[in-house]
N, C-alpha and C. Protein backbone atom coordinates (compact mmCIF):
# COMPACT_ATOMS: atom_id res chain seq x y z
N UNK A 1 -48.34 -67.93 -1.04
CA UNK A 1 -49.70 -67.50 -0.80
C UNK A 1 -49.66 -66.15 -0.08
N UNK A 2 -50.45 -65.15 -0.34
CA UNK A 2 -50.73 -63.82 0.60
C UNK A 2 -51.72 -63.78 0.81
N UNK A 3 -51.50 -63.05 2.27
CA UNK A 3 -52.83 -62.67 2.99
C UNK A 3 -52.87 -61.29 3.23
N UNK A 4 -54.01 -60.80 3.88
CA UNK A 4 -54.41 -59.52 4.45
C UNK A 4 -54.39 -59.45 5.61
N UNK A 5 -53.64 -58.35 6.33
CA UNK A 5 -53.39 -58.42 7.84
C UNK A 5 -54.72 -57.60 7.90
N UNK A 6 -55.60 -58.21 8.79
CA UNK A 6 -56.99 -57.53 8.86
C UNK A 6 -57.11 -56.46 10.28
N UNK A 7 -56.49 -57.42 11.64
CA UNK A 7 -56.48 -56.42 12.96
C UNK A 7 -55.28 -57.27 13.95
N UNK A 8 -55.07 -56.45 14.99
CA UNK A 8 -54.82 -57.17 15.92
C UNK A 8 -55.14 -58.06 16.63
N UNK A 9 -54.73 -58.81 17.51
CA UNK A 9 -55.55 -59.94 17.99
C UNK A 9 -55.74 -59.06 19.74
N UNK A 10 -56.90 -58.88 19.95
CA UNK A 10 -56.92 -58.43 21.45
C UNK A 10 -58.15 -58.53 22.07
N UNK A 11 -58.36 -58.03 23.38
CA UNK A 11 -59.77 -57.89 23.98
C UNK A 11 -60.24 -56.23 24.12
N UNK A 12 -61.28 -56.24 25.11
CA UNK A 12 -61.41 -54.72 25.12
C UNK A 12 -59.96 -53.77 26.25
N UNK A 13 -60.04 -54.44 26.63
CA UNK A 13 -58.96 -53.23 27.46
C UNK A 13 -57.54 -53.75 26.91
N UNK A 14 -56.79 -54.40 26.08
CA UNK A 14 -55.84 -55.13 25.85
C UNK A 14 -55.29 -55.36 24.48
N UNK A 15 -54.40 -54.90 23.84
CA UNK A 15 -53.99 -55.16 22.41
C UNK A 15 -52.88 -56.01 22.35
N UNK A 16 -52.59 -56.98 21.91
CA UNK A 16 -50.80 -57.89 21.71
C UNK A 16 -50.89 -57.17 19.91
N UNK A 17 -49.84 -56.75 20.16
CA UNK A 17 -49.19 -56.45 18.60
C UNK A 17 -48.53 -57.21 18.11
N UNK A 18 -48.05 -58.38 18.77
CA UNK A 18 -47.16 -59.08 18.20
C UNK A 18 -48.41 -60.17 17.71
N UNK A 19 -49.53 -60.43 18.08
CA UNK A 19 -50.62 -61.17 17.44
C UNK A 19 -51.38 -60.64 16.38
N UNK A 20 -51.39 -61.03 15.20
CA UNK A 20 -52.17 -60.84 13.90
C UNK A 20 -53.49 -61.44 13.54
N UNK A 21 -54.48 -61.22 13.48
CA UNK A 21 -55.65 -61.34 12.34
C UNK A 21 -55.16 -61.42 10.86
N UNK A 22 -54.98 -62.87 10.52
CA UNK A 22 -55.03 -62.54 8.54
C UNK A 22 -55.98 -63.22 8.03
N UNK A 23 -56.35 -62.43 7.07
CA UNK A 23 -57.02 -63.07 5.96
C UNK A 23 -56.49 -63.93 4.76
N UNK A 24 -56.00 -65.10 4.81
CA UNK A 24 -55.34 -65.68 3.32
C UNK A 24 -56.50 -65.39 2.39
N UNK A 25 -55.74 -65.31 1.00
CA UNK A 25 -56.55 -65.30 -0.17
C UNK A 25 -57.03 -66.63 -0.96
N UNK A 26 -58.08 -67.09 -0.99
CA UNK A 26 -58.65 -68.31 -1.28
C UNK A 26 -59.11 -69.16 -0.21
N UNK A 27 -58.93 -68.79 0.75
CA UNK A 27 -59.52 -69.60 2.07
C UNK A 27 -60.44 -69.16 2.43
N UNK A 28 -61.74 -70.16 2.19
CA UNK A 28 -63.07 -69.36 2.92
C UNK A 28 -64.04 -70.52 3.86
N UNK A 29 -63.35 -71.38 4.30
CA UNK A 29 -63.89 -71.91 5.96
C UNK A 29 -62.73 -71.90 6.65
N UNK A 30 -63.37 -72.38 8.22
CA UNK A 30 -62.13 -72.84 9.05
C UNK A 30 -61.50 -74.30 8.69
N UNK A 31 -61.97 -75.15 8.09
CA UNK A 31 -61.50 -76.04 7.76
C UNK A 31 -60.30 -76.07 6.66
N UNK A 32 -60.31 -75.46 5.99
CA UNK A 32 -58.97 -74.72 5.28
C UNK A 32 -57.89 -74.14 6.00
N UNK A 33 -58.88 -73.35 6.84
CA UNK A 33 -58.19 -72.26 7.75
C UNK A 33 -56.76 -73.11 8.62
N UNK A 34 -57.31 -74.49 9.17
CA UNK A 34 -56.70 -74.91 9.92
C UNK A 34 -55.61 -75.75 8.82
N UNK A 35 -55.62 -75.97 7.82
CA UNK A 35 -54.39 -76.60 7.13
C UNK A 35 -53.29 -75.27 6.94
N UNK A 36 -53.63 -74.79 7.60
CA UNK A 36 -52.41 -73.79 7.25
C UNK A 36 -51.45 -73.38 8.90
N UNK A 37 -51.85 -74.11 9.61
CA UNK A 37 -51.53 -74.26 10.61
C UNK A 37 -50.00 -74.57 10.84
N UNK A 38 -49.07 -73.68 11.40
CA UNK A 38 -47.82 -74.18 11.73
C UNK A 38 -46.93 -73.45 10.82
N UNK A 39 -47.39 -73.25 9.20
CA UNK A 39 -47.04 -72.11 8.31
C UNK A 39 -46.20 -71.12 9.03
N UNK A 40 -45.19 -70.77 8.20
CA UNK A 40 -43.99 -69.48 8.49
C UNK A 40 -44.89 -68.56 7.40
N UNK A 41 -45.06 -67.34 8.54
CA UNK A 41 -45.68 -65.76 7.88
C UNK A 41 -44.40 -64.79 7.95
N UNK A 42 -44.12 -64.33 6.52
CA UNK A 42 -43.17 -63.01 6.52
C UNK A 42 -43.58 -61.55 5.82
N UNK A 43 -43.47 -60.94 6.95
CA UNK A 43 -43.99 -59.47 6.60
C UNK A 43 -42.82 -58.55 6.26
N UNK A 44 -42.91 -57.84 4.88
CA UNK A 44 -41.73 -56.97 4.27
C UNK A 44 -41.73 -55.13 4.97
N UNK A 45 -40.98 -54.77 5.87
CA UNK A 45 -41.42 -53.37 6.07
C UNK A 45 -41.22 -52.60 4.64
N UNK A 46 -41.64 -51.28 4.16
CA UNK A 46 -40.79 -50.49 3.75
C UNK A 46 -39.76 -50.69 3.64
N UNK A 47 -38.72 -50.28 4.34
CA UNK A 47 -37.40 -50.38 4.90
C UNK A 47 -36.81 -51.58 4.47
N UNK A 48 -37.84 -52.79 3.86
CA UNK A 48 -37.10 -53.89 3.52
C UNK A 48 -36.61 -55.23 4.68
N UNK A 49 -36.89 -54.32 5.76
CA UNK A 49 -36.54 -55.25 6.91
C UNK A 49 -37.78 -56.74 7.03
N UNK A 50 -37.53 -57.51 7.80
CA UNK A 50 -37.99 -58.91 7.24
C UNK A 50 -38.82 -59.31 9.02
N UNK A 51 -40.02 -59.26 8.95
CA UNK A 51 -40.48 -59.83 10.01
C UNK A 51 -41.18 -60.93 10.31
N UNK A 52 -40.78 -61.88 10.65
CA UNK A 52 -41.07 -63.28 10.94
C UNK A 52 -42.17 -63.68 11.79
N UNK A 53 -43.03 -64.79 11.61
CA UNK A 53 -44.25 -64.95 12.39
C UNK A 53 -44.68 -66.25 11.98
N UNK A 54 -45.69 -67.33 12.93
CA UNK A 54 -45.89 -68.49 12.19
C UNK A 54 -47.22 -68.19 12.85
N UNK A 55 -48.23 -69.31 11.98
CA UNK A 55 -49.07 -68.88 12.29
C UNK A 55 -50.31 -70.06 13.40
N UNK A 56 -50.68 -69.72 14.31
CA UNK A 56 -51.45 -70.45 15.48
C UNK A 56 -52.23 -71.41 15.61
N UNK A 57 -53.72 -70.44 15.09
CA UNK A 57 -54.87 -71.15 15.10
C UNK A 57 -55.19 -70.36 14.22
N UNK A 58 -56.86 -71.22 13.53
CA UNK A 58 -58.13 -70.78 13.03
C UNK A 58 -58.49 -69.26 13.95
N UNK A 59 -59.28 -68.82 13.27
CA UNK A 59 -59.54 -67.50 13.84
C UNK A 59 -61.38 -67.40 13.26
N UNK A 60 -62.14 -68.08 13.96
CA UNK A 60 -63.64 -67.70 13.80
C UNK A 60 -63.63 -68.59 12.56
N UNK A 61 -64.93 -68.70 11.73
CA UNK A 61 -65.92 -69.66 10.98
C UNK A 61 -65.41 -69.45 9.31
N UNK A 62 -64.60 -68.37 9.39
CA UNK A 62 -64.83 -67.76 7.76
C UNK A 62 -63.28 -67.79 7.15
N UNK A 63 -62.71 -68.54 7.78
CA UNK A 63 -61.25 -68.73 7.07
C UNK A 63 -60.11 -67.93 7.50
N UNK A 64 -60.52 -66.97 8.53
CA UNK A 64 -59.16 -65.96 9.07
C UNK A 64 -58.33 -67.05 10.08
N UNK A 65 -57.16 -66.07 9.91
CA UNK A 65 -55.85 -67.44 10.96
C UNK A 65 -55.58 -66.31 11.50
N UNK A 66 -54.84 -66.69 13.17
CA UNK A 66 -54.47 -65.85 14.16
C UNK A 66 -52.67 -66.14 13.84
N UNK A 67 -51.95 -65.31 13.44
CA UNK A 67 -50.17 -65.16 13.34
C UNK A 67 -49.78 -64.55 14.38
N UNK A 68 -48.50 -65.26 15.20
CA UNK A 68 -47.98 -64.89 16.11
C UNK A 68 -46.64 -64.66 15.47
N UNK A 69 -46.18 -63.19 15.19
CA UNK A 69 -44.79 -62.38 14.95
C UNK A 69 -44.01 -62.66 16.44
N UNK A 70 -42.53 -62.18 15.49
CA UNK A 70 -41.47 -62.28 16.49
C UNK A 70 -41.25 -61.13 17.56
N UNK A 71 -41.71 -60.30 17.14
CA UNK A 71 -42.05 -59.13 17.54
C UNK A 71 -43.06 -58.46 16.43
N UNK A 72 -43.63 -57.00 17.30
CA UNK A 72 -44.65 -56.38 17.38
C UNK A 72 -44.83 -55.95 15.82
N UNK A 73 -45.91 -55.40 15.24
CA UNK A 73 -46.12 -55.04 14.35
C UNK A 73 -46.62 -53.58 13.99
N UNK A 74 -46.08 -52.55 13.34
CA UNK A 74 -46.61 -51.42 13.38
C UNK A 74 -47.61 -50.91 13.12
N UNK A 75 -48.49 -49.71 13.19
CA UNK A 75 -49.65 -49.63 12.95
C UNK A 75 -50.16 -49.51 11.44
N UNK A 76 -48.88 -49.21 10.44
CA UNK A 76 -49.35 -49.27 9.37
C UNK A 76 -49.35 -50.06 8.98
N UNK A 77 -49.22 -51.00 9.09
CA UNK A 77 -49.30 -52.66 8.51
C UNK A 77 -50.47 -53.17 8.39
N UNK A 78 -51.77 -52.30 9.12
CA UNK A 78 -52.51 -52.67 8.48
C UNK A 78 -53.29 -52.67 7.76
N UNK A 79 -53.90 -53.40 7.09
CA UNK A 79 -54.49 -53.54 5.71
C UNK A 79 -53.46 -53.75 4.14
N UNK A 80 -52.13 -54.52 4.97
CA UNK A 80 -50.90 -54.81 4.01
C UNK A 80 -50.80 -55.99 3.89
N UNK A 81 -50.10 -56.44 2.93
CA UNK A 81 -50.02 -57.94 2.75
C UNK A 81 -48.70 -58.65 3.85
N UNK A 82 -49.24 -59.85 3.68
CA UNK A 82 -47.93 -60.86 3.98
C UNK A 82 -47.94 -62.32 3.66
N UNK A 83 -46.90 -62.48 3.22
CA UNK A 83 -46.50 -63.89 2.63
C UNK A 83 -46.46 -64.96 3.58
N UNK A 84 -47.26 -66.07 3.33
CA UNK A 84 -47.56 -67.26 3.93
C UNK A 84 -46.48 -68.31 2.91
N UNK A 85 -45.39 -69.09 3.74
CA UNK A 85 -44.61 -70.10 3.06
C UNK A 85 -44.52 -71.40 3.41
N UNK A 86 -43.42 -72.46 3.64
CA UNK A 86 -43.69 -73.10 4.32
C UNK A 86 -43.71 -72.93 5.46
């Protein structure tokens, strides 16, 4: 399954980069949202390098999930895909 890395996860004075906003494709409540819970997320750089992330919680009413990477994520990543597996 792929999703859309939509934003970071943060407040106003505060960004975690290593926290993701995604959008999966075909998921449109939180009740979906949350079967995907526990899911391994892998993001492909350019470079080919392989970044690992699973994913948290529901994220609001409309089907987005909050992914916590192993580390941080760069700024172009977003609006890129990433693969949701087991």
């Amino acid at each position: 399954m792929k999703a859309t890395i939509v934003n970071y996860r943060g407040s106003v004075h505060s960004q975690k980069t290593s926290h993701m906003i995604l959008l999966p494709e075909g998921v449109k409540t939180r009740k979906d949202a949350d079967k995907l819970k526990g899911k391994e997320v892998i993001f492909t750089t350019e470079s080919k390098k392989l970044i690992k992330g699973k994913i948290a919680a529901a994220h609001g009413s409309k089907g987005a999930v909050r992914a916590i990477f192993e580390r941080g994520l760069p700024g172009q990543s977003l609006g890129g895909k990433v693969d949701i597996g087991n």
